[in-house]
Structures are given as C-alpha cells and as structure tokens.
PDB file of N, CA and C in Angstrom:
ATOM      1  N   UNK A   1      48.434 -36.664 117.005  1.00  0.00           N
ATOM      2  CA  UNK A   1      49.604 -37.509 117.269  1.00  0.00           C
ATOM      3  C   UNK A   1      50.088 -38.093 115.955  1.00  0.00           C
ATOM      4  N   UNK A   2      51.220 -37.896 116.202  1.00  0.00           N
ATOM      5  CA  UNK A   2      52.078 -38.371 114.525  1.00  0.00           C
ATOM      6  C   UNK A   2      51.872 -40.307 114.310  1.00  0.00           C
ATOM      7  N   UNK A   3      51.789 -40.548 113.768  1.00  0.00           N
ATOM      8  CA  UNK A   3      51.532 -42.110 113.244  1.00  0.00           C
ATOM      9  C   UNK A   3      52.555 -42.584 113.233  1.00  0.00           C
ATOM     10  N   UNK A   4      52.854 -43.886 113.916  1.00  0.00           N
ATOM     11  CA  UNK A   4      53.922 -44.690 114.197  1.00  0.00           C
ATOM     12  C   UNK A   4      55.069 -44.864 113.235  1.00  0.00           C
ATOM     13  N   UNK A   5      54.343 -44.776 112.199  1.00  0.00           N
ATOM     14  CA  UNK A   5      55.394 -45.165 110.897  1.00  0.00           C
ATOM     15  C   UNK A   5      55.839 -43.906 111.038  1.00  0.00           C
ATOM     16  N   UNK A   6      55.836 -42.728 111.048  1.00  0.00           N
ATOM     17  CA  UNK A   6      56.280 -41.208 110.412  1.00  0.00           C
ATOM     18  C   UNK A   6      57.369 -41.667 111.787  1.00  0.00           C
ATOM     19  N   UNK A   7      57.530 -41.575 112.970  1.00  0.00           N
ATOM     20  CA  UNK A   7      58.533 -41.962 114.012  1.00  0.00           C
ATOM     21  C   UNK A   7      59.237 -42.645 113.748  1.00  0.00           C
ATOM     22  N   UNK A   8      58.813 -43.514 113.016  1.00  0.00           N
ATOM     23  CA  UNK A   8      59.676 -44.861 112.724  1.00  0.00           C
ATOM     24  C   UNK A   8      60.468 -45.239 111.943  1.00  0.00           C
ATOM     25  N   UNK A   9      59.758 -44.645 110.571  1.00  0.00           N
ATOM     26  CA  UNK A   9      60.825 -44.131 109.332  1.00  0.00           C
ATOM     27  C   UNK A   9      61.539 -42.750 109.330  1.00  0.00           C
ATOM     28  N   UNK A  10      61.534 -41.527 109.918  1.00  0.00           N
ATOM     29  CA  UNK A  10      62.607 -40.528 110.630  1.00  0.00           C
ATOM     30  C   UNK A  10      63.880 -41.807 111.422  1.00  0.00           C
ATOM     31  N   UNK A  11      63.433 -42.213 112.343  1.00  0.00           N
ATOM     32  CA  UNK A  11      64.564 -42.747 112.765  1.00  0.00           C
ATOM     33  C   UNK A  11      65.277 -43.999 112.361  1.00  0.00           C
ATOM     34  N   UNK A  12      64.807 -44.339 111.030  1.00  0.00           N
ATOM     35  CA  UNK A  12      65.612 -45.122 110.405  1.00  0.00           C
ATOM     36  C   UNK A  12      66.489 -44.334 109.366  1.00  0.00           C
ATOM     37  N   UNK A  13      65.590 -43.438 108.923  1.00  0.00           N
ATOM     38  CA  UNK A  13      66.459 -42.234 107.867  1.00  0.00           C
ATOM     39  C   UNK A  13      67.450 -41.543 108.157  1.00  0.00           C
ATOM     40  N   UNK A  14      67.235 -41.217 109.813  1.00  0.00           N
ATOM     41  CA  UNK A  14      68.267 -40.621 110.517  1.00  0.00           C
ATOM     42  C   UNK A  14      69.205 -41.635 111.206  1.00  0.00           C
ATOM     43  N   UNK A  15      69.308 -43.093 111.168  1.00  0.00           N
ATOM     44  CA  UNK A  15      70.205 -43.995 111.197  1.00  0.00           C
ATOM     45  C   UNK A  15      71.121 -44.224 110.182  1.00  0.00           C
ATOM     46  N   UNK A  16      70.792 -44.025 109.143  1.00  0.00           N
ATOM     47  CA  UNK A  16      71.011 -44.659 108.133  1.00  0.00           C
ATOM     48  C   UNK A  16      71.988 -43.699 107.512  1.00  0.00           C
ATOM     49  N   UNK A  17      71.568 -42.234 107.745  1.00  0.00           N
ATOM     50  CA  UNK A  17      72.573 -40.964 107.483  1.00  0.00           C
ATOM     51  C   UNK A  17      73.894 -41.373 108.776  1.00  0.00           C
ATOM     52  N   UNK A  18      73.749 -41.771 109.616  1.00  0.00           N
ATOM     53  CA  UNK A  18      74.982 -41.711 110.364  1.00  0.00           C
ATOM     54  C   UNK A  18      75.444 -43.513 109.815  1.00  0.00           C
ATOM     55  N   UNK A  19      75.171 -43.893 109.462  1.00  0.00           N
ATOM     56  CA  UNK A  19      75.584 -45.207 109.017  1.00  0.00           C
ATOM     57  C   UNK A  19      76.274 -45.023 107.524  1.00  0.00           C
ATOM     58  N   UNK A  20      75.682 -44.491 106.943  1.00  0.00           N
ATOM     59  CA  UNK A  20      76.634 -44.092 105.345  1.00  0.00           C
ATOM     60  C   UNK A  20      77.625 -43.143 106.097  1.00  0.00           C
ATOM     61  N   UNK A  21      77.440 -41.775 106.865  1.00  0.00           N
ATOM     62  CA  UNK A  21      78.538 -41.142 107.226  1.00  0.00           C
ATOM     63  C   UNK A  21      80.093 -42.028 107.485  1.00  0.00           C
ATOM     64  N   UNK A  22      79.420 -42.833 108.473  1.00  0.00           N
ATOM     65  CA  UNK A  22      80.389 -43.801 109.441  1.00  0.00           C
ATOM     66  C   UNK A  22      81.262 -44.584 108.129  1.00  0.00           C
ATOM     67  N   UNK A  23      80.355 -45.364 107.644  1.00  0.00           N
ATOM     68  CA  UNK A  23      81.035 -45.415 105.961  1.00  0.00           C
ATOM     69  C   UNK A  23      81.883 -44.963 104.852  1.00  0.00           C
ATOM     70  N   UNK A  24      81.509 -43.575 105.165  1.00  0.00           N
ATOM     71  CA  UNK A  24      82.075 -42.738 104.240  1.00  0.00           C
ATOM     72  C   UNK A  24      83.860 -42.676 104.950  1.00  0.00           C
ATOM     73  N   UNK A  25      83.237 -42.628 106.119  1.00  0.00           N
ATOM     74  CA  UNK A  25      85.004 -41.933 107.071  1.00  0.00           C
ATOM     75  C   UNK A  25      85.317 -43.021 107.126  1.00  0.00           C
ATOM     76  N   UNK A  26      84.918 -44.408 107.203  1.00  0.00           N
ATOM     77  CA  UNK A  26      85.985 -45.929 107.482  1.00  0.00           C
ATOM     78  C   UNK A  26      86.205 -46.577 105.959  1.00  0.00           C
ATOM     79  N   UNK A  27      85.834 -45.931 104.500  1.00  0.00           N
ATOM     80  CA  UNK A  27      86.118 -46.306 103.522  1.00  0.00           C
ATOM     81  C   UNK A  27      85.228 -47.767 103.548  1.00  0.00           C
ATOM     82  N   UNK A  28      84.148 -48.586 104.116  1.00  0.00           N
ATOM     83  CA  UNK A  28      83.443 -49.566 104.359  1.00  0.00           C
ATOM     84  C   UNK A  28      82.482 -49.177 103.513  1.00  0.00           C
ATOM     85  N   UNK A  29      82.370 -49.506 102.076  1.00  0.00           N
ATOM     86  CA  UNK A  29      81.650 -49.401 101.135  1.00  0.00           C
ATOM     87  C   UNK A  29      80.275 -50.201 101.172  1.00  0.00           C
ATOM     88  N   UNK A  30      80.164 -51.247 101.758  1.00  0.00           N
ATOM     89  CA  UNK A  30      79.015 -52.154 102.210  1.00  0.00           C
ATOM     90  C   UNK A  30      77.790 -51.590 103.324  1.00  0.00           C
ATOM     91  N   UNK A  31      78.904 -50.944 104.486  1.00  0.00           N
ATOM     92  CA  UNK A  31      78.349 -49.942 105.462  1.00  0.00           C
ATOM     93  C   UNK A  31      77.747 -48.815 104.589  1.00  0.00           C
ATOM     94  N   UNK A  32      78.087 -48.010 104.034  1.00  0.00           N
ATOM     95  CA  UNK A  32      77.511 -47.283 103.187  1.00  0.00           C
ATOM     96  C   UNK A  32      76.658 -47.574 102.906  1.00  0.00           C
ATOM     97  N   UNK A  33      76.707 -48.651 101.865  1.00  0.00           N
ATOM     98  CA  UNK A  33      75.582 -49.012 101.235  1.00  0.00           C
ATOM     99  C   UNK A  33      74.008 -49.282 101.981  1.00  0.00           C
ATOM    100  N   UNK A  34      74.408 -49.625 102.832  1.00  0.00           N
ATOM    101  CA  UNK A  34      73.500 -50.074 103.958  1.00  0.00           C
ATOM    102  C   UNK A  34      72.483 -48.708 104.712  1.00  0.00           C
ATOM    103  N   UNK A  35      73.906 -48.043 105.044  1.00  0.00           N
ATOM    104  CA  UNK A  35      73.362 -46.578 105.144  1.00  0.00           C
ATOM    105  C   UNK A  35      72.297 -45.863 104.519  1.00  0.00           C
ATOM    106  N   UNK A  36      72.324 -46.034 102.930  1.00  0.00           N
ATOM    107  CA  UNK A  36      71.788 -45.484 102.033  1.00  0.00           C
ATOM    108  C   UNK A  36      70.371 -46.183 101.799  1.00  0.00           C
ATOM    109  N   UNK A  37      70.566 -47.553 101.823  1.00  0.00           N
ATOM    110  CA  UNK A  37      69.071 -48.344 101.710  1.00  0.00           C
ATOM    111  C   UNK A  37      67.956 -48.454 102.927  1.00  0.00           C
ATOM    112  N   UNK A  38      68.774 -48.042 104.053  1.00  0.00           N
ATOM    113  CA  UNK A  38      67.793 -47.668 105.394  1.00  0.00           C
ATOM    114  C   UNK A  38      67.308 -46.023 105.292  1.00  0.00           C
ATOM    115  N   UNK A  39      68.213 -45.594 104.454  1.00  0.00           N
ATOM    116  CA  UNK A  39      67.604 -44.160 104.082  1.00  0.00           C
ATOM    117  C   UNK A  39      66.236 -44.152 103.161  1.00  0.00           C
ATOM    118  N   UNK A  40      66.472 -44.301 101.977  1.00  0.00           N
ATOM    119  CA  UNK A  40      65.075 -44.508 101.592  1.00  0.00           C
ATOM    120  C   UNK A  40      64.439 -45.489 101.980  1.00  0.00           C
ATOM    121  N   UNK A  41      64.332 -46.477 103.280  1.00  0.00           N
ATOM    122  CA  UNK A  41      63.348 -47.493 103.989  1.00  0.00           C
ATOM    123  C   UNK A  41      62.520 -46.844 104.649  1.00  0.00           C
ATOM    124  N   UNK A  42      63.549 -45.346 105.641  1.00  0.00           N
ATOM    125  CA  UNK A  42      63.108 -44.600 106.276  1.00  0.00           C
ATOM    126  C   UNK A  42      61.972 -43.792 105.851  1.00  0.00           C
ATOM    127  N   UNK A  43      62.490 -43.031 104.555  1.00  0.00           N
ATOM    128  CA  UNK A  43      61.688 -42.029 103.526  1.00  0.00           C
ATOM    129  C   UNK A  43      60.253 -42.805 103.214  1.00  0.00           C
ATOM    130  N   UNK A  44      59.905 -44.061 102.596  1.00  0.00           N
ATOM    131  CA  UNK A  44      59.126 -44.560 102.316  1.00  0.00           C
ATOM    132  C   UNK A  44      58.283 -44.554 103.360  1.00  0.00           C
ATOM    133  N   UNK A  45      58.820 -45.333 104.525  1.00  0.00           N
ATOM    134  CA  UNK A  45      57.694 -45.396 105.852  1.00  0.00           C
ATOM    135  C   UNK A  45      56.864 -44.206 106.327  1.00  0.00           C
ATOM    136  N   UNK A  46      58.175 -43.121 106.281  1.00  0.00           N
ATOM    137  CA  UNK A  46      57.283 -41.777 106.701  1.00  0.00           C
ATOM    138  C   UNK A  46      56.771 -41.536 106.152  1.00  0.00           C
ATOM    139  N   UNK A  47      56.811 -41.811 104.636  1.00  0.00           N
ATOM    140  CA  UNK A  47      55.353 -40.989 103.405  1.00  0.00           C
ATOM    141  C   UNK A  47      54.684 -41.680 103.629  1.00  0.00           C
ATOM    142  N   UNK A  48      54.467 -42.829 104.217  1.00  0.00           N
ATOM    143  CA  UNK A  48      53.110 -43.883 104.033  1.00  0.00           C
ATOM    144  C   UNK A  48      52.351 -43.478 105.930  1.00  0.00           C
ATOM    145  N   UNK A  49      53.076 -43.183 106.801  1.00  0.00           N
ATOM    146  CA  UNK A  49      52.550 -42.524 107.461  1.00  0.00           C
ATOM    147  C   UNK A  49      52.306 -41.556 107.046  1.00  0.00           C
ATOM    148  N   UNK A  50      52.612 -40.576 106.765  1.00  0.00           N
ATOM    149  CA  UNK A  50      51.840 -39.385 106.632  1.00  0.00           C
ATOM    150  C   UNK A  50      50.573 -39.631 105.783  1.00  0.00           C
ATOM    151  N   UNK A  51      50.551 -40.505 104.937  1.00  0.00           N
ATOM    152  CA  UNK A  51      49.522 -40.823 103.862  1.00  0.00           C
ATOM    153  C   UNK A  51      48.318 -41.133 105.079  1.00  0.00           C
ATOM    154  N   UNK A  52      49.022 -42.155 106.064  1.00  0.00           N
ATOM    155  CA  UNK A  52      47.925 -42.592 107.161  1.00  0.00           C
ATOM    156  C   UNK A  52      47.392 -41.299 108.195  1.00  0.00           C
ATOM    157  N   UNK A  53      48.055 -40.339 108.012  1.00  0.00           N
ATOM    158  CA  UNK A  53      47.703 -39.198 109.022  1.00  0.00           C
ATOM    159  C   UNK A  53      46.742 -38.903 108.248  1.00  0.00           C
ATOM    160  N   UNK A  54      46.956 -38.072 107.110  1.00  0.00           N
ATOM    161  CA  UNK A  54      46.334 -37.358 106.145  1.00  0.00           C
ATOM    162  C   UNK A  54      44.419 -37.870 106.051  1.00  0.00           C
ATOM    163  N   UNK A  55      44.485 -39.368 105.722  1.00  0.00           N
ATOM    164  CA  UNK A  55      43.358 -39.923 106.061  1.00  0.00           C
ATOM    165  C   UNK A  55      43.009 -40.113 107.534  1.00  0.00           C
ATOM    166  N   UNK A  56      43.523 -40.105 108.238  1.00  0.00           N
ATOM    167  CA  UNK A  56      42.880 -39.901 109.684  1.00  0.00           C
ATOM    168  C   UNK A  56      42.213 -38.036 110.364  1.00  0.00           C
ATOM    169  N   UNK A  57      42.907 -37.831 109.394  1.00  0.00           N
ATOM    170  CA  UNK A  57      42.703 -36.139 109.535  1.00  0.00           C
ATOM    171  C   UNK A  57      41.469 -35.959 108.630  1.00  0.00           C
ATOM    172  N   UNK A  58      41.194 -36.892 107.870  1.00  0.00           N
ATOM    173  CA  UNK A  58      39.666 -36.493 106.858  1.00  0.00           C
ATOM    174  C   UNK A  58      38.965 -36.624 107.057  1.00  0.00           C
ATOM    175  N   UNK A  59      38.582 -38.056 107.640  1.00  0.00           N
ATOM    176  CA  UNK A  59      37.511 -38.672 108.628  1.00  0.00           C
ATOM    177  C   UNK A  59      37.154 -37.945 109.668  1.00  0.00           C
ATOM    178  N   UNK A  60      37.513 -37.218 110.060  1.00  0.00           N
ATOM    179  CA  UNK A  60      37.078 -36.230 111.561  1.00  0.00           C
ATOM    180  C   UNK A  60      37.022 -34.671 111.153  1.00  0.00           C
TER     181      UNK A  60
END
C-alpha cells in the first residue's frame, strides 16, 4: 500500500497543475503562482513518501 504522503502529494501536484493552468487562461498571476508552489509541495511530499515506502519495504 502506497504511503499517505505519496497520495497526498500527487494530489496536491495535480491541483496545483490545474490551478497555474486556470491562471494561465484568467491572466491571475498570483493564482499561478500558487499553482506552482503547491506543485513542488506536492513533489516534495511524494519523494518523502516514497523515501517512507522504500524503508518499509527493507525492514520486511
């Protein structure tokens, strides 16, 4: 089973791409921005889950 964070940061990464999109098409440069910093919030969480899989996968 995938680790909470890897779920958790996908669907902030994949928020965050339709949030800069939404940005991009309403010229809302702030929205964007926003977009973009939940993107790598997303990216980070999932590598640190996976980091937590990786060690749960060693132990056993």
């Amino acid at each position: 089973m995938a680790d909470h964070d890897r779920v958790e940061g996908a669907a902030k990464n994949i928020g965050g791409k339709i949030k800069e999109g939404v940005g991009n098409v309403t010229g809302d440069e702030k929205l964007k921005a926003e977009g973009k910093a939940e993107q790598v919030e997303g990216k980070v969480q999932n590598t640190v889950g996976g980091v937590k899989d990786s060690l749960k996968d060693n132990r056993h």
